[in-house]
Protein backbone atom coordinates (compact mmCIF):
# COMPACT_ATOMS: atom_id res chain seq x y z
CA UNK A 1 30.10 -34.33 9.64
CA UNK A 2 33.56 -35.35 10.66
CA UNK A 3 34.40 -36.84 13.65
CA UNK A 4 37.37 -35.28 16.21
CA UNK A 5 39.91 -38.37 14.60
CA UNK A 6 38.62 -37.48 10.71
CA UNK A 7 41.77 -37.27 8.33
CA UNK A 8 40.56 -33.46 8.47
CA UNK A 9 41.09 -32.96 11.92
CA UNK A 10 44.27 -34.73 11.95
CA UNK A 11 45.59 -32.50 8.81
CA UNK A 12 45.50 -29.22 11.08
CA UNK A 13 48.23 -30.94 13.77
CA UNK A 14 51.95 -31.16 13.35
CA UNK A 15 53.73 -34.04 12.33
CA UNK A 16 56.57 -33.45 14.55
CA UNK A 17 60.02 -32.39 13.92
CA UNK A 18 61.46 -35.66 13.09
CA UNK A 19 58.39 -36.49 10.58
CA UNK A 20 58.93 -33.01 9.17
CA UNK A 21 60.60 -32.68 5.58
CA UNK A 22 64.21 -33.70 6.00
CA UNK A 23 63.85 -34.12 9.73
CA UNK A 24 62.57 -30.50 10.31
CA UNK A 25 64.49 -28.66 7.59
CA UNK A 26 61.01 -26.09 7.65
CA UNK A 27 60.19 -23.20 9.15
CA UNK A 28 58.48 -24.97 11.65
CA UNK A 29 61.43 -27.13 12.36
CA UNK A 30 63.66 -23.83 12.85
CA UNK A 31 61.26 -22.22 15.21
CA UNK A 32 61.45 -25.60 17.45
CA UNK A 33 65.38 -25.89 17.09
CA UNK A 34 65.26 -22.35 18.34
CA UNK A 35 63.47 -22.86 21.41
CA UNK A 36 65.12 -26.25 22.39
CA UNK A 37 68.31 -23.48 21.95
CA UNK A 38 66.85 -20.65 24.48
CA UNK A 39 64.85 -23.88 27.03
CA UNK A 40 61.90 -23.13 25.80
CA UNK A 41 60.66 -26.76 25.15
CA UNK A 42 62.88 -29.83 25.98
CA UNK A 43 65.03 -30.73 23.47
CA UNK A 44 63.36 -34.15 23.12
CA UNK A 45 60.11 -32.27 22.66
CA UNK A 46 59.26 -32.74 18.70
CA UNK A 47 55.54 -30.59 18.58
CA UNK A 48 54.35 -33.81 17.30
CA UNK A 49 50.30 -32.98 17.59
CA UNK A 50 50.36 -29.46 18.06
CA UNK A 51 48.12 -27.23 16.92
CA UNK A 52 48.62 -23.84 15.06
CA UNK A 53 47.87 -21.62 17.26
CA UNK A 54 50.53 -23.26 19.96
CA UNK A 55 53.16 -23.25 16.86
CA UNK A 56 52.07 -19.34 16.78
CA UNK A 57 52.77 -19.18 20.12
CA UNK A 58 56.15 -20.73 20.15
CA UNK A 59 57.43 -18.77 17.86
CA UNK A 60 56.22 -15.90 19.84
CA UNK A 61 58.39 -16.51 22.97
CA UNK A 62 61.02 -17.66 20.24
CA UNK A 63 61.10 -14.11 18.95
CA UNK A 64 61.25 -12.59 21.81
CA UNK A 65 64.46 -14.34 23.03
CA UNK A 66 65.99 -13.72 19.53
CA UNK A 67 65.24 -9.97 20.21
CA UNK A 68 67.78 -9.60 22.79
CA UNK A 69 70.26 -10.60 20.78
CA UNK A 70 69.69 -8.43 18.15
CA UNK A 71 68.20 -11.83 16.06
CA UNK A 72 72.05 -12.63 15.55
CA UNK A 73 73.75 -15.86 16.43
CA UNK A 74 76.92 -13.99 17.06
CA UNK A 75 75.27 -11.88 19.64
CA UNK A 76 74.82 -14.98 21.40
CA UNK A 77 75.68 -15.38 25.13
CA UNK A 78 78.75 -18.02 24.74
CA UNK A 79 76.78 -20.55 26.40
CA UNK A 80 73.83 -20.04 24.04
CA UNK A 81 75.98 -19.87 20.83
CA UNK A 82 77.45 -23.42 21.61
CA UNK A 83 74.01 -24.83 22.17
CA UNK A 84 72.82 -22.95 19.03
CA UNK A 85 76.05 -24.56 17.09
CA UNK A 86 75.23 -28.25 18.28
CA UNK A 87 71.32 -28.50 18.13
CA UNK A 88 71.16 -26.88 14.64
CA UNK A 89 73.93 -28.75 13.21
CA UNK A 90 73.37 -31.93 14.33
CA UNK A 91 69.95 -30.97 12.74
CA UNK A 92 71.87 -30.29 9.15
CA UNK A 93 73.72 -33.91 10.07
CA UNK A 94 70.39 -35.68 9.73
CA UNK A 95 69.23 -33.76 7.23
CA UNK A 96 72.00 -34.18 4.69
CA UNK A 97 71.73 -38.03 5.46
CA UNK A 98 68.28 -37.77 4.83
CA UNK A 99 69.30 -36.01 1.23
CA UNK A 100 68.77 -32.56 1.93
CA UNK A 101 71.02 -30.04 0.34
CA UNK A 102 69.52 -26.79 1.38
CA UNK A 103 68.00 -26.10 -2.16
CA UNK A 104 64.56 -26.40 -0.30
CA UNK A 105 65.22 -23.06 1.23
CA UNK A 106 66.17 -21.25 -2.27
CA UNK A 107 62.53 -22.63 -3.87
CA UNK A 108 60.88 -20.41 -1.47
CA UNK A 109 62.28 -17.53 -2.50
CA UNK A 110 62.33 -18.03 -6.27
């Protein structure tokens, strides 16, 4: 039976933001942009190690602060909307250095 520090047990644990695809150009890697917006998490917290179910829940509290806003980035408090603009584009910065050129996004939907 595998131990707690198999390869199996290691599988179900994020990599982290900056050892996601593209430097967190997922899902996952919104969601924790998101809450390093609203001061959720620090914004040098990466979720490296993290289980799903505390993913789950950080999205949860992420949602909830998008709700008030009506989920739009225009609706943001002015303060907000200028944090928004320089977390997730310096996230794009690294991404399209890293080679990313949003097509990623577009697979998902095909």
């Amino acid at each position: 039976m595998p131990g707690p520090t198999s390869k199996s047990a290691q599988n179900d644990r994020y990599v982290g933001i900056d050892e996601d695809l593209f430097g967190g150009m997922t899902t996952i890697g919104k969601v924790i942009r998101d809450a390093r917006v609203f001061g959720i998490i620090e914004e040098t917290e990466t979720c490296k190690g993290w289980n799903l179910a505390g993913i789950d829940a950080l999205l949860d509290k992420v949602n909830a602060e998008w709700d008030k806003y009506g989920c739009l980035v225009s609706r943001l408090p002015e303060d907000l909307f200028e944090r928004h603009q320089h977390i997730h584009g310096e996230a794009v910065k690294k991404a399209r250095e890293l080679g990313w050129d949003g097509e990623y996004e577009i697979y998902s939907e095909l």
